[in-house]
Protein backbone atom coordinates (compact mmCIF):
# COMPACT_ATOMS: atom_id res chain seq x y z
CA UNK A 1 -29.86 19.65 -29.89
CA UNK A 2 -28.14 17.22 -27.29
CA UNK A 3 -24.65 18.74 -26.38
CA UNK A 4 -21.57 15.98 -25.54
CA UNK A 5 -21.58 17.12 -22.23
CA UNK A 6 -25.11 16.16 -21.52
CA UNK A 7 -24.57 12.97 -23.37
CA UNK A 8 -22.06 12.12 -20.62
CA UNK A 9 -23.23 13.76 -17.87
CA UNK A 10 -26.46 12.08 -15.73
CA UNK A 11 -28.00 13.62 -13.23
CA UNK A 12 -31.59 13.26 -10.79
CA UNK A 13 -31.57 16.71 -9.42
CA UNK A 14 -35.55 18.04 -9.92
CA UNK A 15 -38.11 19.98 -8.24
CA UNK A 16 -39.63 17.37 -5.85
CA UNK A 17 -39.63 16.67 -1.91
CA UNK A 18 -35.16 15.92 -2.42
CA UNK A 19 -34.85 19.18 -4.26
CA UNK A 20 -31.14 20.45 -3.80
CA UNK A 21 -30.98 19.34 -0.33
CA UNK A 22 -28.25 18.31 1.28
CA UNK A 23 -28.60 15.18 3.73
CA UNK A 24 -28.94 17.77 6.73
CA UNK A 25 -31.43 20.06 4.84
CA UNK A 26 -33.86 17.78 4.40
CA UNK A 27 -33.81 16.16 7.43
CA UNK A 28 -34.47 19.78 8.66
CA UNK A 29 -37.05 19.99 6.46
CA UNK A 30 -38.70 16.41 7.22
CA UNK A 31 -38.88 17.60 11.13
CA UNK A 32 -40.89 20.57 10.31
CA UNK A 33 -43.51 18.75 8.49
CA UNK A 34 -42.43 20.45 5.35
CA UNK A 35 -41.94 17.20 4.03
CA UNK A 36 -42.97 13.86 4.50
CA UNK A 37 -40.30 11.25 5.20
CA UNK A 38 -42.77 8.61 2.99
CA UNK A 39 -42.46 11.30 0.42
CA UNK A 40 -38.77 11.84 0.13
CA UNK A 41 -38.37 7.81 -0.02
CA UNK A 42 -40.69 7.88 -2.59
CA UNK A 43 -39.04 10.69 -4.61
CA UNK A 44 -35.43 9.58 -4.14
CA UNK A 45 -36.67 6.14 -5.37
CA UNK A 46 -37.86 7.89 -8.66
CA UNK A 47 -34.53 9.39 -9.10
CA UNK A 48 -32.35 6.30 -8.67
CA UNK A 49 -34.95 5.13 -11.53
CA UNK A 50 -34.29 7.72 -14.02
CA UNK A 51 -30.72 7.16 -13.34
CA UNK A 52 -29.59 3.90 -13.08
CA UNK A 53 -29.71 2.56 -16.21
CA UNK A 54 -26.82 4.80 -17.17
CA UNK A 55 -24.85 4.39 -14.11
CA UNK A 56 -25.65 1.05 -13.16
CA UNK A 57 -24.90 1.73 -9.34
CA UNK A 58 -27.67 -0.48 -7.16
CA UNK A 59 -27.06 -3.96 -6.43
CA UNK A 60 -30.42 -4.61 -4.72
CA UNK A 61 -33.19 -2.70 -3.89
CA UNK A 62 -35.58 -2.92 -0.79
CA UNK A 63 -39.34 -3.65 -1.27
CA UNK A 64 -40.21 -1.32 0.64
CA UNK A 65 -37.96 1.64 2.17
CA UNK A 66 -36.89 0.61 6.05
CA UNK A 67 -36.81 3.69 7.62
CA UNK A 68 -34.34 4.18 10.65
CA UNK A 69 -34.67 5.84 14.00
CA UNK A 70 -37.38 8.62 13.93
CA UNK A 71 -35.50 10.32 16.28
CA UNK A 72 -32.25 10.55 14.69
CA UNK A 73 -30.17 13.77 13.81
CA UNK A 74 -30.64 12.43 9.98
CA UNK A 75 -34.36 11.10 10.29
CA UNK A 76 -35.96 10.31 7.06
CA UNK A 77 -33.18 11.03 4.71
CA UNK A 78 -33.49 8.18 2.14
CA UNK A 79 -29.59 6.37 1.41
CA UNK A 80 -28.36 2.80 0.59
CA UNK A 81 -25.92 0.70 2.08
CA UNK A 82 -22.78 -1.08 0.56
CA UNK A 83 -23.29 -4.41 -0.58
CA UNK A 84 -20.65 -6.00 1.28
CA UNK A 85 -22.32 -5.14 5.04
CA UNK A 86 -24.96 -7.12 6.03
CA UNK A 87 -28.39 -6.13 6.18
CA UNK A 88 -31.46 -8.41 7.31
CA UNK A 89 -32.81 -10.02 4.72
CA UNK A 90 -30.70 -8.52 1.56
CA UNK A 91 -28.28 -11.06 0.10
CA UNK A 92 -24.35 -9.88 0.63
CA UNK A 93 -22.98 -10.59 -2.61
CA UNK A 94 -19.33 -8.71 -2.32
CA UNK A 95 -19.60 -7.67 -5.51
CA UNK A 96 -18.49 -11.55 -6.69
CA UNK A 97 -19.28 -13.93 -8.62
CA UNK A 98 -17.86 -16.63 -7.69
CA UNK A 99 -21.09 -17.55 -4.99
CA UNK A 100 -24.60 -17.00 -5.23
CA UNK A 101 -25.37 -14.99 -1.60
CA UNK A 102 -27.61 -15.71 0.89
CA UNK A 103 -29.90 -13.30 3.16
CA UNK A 104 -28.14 -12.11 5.68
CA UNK A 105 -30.27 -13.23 9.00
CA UNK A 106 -29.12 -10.24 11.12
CA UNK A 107 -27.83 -6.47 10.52
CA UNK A 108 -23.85 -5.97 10.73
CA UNK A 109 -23.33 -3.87 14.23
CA UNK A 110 -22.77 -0.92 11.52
CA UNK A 111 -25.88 -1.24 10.03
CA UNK A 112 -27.31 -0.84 13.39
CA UNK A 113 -25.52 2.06 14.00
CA UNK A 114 -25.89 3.56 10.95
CA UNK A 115 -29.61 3.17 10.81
CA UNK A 116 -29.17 4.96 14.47
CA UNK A 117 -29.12 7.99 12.67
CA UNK A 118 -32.79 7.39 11.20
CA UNK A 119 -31.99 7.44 7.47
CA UNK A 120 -34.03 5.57 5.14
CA UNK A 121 -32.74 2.35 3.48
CA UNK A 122 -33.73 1.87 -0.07
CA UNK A 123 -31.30 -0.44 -0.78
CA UNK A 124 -27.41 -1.67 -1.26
CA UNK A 125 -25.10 -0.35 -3.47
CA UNK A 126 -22.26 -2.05 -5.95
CA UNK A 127 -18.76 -2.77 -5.44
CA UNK A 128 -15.95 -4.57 -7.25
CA UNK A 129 -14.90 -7.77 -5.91
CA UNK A 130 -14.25 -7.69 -2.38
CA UNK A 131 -13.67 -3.88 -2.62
CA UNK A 132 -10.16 -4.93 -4.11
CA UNK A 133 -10.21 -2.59 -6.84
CA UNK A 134 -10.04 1.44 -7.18
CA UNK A 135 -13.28 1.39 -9.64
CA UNK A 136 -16.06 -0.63 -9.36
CA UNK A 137 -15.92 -2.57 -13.11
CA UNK A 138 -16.23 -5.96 -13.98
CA UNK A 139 -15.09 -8.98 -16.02
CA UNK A 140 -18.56 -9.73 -17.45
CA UNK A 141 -21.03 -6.98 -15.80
CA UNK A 142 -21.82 -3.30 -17.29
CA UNK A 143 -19.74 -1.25 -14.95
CA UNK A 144 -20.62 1.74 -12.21
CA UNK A 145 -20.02 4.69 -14.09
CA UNK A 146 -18.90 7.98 -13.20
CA UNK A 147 -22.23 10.69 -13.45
CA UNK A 148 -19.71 13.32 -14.21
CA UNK A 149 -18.63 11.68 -17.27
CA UNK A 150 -20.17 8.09 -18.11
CA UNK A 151 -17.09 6.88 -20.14
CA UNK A 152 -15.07 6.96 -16.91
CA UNK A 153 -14.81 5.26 -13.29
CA UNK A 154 -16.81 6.39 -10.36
CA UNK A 155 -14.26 5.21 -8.16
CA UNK A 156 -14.02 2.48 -5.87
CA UNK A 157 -14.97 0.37 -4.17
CA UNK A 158 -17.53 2.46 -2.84
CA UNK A 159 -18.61 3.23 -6.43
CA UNK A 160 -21.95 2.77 -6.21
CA UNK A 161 -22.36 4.77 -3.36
CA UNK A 162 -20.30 7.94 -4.65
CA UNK A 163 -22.46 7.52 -8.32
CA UNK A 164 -25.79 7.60 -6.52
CA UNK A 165 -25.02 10.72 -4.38
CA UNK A 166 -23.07 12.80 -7.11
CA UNK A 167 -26.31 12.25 -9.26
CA UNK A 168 -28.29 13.41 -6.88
CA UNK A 169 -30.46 10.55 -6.29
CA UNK A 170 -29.52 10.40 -2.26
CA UNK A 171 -28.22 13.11 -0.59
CA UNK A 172 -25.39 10.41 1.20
CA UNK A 173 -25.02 7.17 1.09
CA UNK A 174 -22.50 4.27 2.88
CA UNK A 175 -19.09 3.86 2.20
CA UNK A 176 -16.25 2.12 3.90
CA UNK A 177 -12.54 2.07 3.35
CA UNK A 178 -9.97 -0.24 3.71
CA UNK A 179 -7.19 0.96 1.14
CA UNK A 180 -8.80 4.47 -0.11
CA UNK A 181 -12.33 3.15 -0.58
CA UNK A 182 -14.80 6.23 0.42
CA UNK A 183 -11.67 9.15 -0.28
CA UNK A 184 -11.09 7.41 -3.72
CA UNK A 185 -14.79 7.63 -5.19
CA UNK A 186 -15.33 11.26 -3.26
CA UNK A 187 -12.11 12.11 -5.37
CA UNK A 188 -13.71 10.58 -8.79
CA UNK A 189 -17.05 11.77 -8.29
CA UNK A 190 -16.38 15.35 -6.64
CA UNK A 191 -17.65 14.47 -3.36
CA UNK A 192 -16.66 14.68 0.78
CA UNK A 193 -15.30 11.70 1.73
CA UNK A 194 -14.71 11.09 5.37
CA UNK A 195 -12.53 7.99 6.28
CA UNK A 196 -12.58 8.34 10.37
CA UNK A 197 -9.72 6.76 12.94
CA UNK A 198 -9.91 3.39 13.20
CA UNK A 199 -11.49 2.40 16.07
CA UNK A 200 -14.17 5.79 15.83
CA UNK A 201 -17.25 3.62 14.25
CA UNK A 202 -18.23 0.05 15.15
CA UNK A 203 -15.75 -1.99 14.03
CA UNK A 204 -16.34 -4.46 11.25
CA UNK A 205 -16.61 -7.18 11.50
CA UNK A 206 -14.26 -8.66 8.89
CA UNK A 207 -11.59 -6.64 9.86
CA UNK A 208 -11.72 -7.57 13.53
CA UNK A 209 -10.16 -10.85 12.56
CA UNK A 210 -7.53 -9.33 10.78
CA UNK A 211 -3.60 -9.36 11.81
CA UNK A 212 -3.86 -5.57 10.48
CA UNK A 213 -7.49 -3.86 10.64
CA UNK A 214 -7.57 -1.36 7.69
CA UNK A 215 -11.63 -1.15 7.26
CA UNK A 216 -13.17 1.66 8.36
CA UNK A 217 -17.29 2.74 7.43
CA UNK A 218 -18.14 5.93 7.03
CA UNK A 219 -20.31 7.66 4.12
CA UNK A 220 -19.87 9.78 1.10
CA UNK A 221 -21.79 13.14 1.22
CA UNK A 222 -22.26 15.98 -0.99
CA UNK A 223 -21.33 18.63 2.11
CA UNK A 224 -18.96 18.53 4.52
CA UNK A 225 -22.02 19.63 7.14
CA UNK A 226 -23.12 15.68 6.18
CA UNK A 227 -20.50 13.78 7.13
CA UNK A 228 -20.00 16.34 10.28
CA UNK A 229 -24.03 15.43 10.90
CA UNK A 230 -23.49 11.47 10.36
CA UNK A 231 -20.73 11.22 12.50
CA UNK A 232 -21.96 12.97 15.59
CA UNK A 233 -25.51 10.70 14.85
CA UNK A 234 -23.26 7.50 14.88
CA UNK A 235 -21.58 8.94 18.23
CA UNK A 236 -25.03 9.30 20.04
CA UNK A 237 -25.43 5.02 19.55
CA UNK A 238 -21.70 4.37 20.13
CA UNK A 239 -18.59 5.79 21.11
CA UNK A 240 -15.11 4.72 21.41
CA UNK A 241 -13.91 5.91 25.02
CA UNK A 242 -10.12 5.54 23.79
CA UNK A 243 -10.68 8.19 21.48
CA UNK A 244 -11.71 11.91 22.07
CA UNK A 245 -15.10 12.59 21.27
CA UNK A 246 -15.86 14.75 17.79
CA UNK A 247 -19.09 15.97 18.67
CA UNK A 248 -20.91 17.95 16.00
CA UNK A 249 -18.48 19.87 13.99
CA UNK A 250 -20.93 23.36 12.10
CA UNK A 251 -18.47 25.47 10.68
CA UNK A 252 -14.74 26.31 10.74
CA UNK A 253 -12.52 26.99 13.39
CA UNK A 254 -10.77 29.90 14.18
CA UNK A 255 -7.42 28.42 15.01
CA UNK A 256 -5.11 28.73 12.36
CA UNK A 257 -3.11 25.42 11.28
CA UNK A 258 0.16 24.19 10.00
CA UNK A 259 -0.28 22.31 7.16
CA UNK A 260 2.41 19.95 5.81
CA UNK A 261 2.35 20.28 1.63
CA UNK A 262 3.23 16.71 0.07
CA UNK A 263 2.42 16.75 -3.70
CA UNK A 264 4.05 13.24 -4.26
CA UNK A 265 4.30 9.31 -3.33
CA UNK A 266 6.44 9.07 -0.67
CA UNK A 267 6.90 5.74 -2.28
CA UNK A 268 7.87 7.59 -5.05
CA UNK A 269 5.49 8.02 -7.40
CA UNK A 270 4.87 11.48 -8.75
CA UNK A 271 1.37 12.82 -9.06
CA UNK A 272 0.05 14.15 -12.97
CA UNK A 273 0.03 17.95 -13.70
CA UNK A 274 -4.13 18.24 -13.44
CA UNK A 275 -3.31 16.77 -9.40
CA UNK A 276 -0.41 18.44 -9.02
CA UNK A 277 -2.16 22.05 -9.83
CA UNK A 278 -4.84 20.66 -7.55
CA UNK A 279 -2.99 20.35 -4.73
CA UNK A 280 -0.73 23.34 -5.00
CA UNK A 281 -3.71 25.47 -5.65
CA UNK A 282 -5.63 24.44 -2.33
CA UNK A 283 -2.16 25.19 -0.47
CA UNK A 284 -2.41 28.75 -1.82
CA UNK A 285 -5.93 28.97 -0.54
CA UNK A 286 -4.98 27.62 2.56
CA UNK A 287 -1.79 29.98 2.64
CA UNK A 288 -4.28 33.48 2.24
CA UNK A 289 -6.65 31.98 4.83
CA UNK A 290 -3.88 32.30 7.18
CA UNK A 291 -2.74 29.01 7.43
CA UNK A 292 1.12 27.90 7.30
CA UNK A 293 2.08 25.78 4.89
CA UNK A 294 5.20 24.01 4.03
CA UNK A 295 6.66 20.70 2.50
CA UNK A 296 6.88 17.66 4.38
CA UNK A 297 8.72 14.75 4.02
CA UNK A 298 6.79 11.34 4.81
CA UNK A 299 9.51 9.03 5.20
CA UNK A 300 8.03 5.42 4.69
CA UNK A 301 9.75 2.06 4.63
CA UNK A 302 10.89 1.31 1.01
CA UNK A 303 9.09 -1.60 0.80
CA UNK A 304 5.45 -0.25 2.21
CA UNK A 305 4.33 -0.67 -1.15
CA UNK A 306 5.48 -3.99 -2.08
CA UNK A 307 4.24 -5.18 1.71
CA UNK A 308 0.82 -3.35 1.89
CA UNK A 309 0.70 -5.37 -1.92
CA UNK A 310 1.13 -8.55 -0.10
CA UNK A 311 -0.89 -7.83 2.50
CA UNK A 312 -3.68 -7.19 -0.04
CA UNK A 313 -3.20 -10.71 -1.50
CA UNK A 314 -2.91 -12.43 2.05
CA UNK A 315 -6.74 -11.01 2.18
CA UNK A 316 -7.20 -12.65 -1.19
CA UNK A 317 -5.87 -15.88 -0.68
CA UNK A 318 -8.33 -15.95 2.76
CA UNK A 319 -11.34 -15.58 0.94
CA UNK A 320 -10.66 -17.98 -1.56
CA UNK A 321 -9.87 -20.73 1.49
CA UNK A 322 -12.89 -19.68 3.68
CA UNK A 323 -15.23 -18.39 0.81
CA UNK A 324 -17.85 -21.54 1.76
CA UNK A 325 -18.51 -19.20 4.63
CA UNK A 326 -19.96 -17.02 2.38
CA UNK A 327 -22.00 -19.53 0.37
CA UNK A 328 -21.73 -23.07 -0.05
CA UNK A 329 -21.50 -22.93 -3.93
CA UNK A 330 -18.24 -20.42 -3.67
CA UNK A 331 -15.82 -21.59 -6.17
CA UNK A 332 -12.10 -19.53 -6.20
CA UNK A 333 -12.01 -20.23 -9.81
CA UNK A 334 -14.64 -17.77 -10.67
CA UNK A 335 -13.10 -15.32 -8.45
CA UNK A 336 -12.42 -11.91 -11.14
CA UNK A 337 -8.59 -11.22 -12.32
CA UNK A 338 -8.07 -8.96 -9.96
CA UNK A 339 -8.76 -11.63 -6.93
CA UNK A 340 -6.74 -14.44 -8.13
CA UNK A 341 -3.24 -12.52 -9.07
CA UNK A 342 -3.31 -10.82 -6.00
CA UNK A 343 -3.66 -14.80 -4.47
CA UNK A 344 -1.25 -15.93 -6.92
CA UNK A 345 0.99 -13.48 -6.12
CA UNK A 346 0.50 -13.89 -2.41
CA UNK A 347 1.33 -17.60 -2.57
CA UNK A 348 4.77 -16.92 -4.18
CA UNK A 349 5.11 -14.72 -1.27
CA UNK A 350 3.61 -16.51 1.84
CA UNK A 351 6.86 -16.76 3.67
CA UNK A 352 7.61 -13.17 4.06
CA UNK A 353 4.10 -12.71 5.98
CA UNK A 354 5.89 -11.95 9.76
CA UNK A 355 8.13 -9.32 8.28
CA UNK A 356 5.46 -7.50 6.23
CA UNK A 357 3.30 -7.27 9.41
CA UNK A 358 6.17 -6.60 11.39
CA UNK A 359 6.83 -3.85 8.84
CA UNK A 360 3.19 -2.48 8.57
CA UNK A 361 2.73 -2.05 11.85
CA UNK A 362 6.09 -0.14 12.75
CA UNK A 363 4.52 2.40 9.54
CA UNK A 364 2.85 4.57 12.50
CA UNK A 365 6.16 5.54 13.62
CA UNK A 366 7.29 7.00 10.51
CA UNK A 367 3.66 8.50 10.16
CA UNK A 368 4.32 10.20 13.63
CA UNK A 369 7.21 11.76 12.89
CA UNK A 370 6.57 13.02 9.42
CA UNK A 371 3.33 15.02 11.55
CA UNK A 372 6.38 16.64 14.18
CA UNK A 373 5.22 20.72 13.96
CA UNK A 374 2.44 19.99 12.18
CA UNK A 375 -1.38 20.04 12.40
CA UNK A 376 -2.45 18.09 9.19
CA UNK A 377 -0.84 17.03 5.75
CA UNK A 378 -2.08 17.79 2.62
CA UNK A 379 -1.44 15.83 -0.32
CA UNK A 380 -2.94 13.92 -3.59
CA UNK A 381 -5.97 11.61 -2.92
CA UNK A 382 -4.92 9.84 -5.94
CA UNK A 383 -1.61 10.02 -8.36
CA UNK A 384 -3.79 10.87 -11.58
CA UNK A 385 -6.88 12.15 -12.45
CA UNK A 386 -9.82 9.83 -12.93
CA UNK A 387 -9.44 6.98 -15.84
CA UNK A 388 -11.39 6.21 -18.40
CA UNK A 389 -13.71 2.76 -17.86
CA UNK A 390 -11.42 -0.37 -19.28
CA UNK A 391 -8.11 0.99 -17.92
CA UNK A 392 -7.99 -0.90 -14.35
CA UNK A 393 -10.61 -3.43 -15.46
CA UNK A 394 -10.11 -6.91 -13.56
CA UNK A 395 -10.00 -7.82 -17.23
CA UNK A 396 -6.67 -6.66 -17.72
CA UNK A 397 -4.37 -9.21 -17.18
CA UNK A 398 -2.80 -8.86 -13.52
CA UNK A 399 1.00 -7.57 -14.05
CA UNK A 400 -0.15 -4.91 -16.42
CA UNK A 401 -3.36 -4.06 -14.10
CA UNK A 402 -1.44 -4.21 -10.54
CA UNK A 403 0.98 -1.83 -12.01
CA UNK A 404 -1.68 0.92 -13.31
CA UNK A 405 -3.41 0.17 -9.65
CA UNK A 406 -0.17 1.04 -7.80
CA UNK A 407 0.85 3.91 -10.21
CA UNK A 408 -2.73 5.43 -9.53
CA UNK A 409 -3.68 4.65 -5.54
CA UNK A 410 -0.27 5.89 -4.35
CA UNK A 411 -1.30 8.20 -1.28
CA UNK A 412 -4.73 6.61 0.50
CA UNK A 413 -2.96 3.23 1.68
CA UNK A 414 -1.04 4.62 4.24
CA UNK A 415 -3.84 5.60 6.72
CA UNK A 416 -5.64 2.29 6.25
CA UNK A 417 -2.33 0.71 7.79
CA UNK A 418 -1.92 3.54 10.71
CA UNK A 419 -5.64 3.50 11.28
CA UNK A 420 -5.57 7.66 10.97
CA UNK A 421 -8.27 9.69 10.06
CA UNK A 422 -8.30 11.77 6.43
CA UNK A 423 -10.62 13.14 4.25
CA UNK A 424 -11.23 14.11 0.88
CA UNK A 425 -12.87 17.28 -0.75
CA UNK A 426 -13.50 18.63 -4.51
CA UNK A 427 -11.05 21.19 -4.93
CA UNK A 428 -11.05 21.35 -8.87
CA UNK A 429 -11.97 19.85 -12.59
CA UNK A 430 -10.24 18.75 -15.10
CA UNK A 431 -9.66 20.80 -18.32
CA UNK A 432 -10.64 18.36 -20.78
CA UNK A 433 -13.37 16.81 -19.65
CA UNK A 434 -14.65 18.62 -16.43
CA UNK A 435 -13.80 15.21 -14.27
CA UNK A 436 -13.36 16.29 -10.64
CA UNK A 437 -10.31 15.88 -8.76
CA UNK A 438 -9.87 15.72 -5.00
CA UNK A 439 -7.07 16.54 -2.30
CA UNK A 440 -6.73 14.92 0.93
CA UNK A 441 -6.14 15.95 4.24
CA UNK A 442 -4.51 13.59 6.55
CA UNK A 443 -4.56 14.14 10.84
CA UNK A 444 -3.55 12.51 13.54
CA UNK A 445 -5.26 9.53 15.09
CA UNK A 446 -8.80 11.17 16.67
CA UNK A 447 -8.11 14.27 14.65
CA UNK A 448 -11.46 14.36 12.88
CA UNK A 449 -12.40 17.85 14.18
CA UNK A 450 -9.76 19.29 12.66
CA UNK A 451 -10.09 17.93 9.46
CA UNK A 452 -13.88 18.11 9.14
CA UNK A 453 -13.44 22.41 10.62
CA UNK A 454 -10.64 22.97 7.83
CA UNK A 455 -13.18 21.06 4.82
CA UNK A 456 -15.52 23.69 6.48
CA UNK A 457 -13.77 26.83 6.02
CA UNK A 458 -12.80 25.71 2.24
CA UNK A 459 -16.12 24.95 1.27
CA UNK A 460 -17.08 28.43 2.51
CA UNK A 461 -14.48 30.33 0.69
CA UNK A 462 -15.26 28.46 -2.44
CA UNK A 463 -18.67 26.33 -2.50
CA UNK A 464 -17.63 22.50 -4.10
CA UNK A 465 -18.96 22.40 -7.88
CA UNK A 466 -21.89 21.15 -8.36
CA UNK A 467 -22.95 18.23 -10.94
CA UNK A 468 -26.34 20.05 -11.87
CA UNK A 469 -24.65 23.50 -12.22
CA UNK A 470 -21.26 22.24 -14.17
């Protein structure tokens, strides 16, 4: 008899060339001719099969895997990239409809770097419009869904990323993050979640022409050794002189840290109980590892929220005046909910554009000095635990929706605007329903050492839960 739980629950994890490696272990096991890197392609294709037509996470698939550098630290290890990064040949839809895309005639310099590392592309993943949302769901499409639990989000806008490595059909898989985008989905779908300084990957190239650059790409892994592995691999093909080098982070660190507790908004809004437990929880763990922990005050400007909201509809109301770039049939109108009241709104607002910058920018000060006599900060990824599918739909009308959106995404914003480095880990489950839920550490620009050695040592004293075991 078929239990709820495995009604709602979908998962890929089997006895084939994948097994339960991690990204790292079978690239280990690829370079010792244990297995073939043909074969793992092969295999991981067979599980995104069995699995996507409950999650509905792949935008595209490639004809025929591309395999990356041979040579790389993660060589052979099949993934997919995000379908709003160009690669050669694959149409870049943006998760819109409101253009039919194109091929893309050349590889985004991430793409380049990312396929540095050697993995194997199988294809691109799916994303909400633009990657404006917190869950990757549609007006008229079936939604990503959350392999944890099917009736609820995986996230976003990396969704389709984060619902392809929970399930265990690639061991990691591209992400990037301009608002919470790989930490958000890590949080949903119990994951590690890595968004680095900005400045530490290739930039992208959308964001370059930005008054405010908040992307930054990264990936979503099921172990912390994973994102520690892809970002020394993405180091060896390019690295930032201005910032200190990470090198390749293996375990924890011995130096004991000082960890600033903040369990809600500083824009005031106050995190549910399942978070708040969470969070307090982790800072006991931390607190018998011999760590220091105390609260923090983060003291922002009162009207971050309301600017980093126009902000987000300044990027709106661009793509909808340059969309042609992206095909020649792009039509605003057809642009999801979601898209046009954030436009909407921004063109009531358009005048207060040099202040909000002027105000964004000065946020790193306040940033600074919440970090004086401390080490990291940890805090909420998100306000509540994950929603159900339907709740921040673009169908939603926009005043109801960009209330639940601010309400829910009240922590990862801040970092975007800084350009600082934080990272989310599992660190429990919900009661009802066995949803994960994540907590964030936050560093210092460069800092991602320290916050991949402390997602180290709490992984070690208590292994992440794992989809196939729960």
């Amino acid at each position: 008899m078929t239990t709820f739980e495995e009604q709602t629950r979908v998962h890929a994890f089997r006895d084939d060339a994948l097994g339960d490696h991690d990204a790292v272990g079978l690239a280990g096991a690829i370079r010792r001719g244990e297995v073939g890197a043909a074969e793992a392609a092969r295999d991981a294709a067979a599980r995104v099969a069995a699995v996507e037509g409950r999650l509905h996470a792949v935008q595209v698939h490639l004809d025929a895997p591309a395999h990356g550098s041979g040579s790389g630290a993660l060589a052979g290890v099949p993934t997919f990239v995000k379908d709003n990064t160009d690669y050669q040949g694959l149409p870049t839809g943006h998760g819109s409809a409101a253009f039919a895309p194109r091929a893309a005639r050349r590889h985004a310099p991430f793409t380049r770097q990312f396929l540095s590392t050697g993995v194997t592309v199988l294809g691109k993943t799916r994303l909400p419009e633009f990657g404006f949302s917190p869950t990757t769901e549609y007006e008229d499409a079936e939604p990503v869904r959350n392999p944890w639990h099917t009736g609820h989000s995986a996230g976003g806008s990396s969704g389709g990323s984060a619902a392809l490595v929970a399930a265990g059909a690639v061991p990691l898989a591209h992400a990037n993050d301009g608002g919470g985008s790989i930490r958000i989905p890590a949080a949903c779908c119990g994951l590690v979640g890595l968004k680095p300084t900005r400045g530490r990957v290739v930039a992208n190239a959308q964001g370059r022409r930005l008054p405010i650059d908040l992307v930054t790409d990264g990936v979503l892994s099921r172990s912390v050794r994973d994102s520690a592995a892809f970002l020394a691999a993405a180091e060896q093909h390019w690295r930032n002189p201005k910032l200190p080098p990470v090198g390749l982070v293996e375990g924890p660190s011995g130096r004991r840290l000082r960890v600033g507790l903040l369990v809600d908004s500083p824009n005031g809004v106050h995190s549910d109980a399942g978070t708040r437990a969470a969070v307090t929880e982790t800072a006991e763990r931390l607190e018998r590892l011999g760590h220091t922990v105390q609260p923090v005050g983060l003291s922002l400007d009162p009207h971050f929220t309301e600017d980093f909201l126009t902000y987000w509809g300044l990027l709106s109301f661009l793509l909808g005046a340059t969309g042609g770039t992206l095909g020649a049939d792009f039509d605003r109108r057809r642009m999801d909910g979601l898209s046009r009241g954030l436009r909407e709104m921004y063109v009531g607002r358009w005048r207060r554009t040099p202040g909000v910058l002027r105000r964004l920018r000065r946020t790193r000060e306040a940033y600074a000095a919440g970090f004086r006599g401390l080490d990291v900060i940890l805090s909420p990824v998100l306000a509540t635990t994950t929603p159900p599918l339907g709740h921040l739909s673009p169908a939603v009308p926009y005043v109801t929706l960009i209330e639940r959106i601010l309400a829910y995404v009240a922590f990862t914003p801040v970092n975007n605007v800084v350009g600082t480095p934080s990272i989310s880990v599992p660190a429990a489950t919900t009661t009802s329903d066995g949803l994960p839920i994540g907590v964030m550490f936050s560093g210092r620009p460069g800092a991602e050492r320290t916050l991949l050695e402390l997602a180290f040592e709490l992984e070690a004293d208590q292994p992440f839960r794992r989809l196939q075991d729960a």
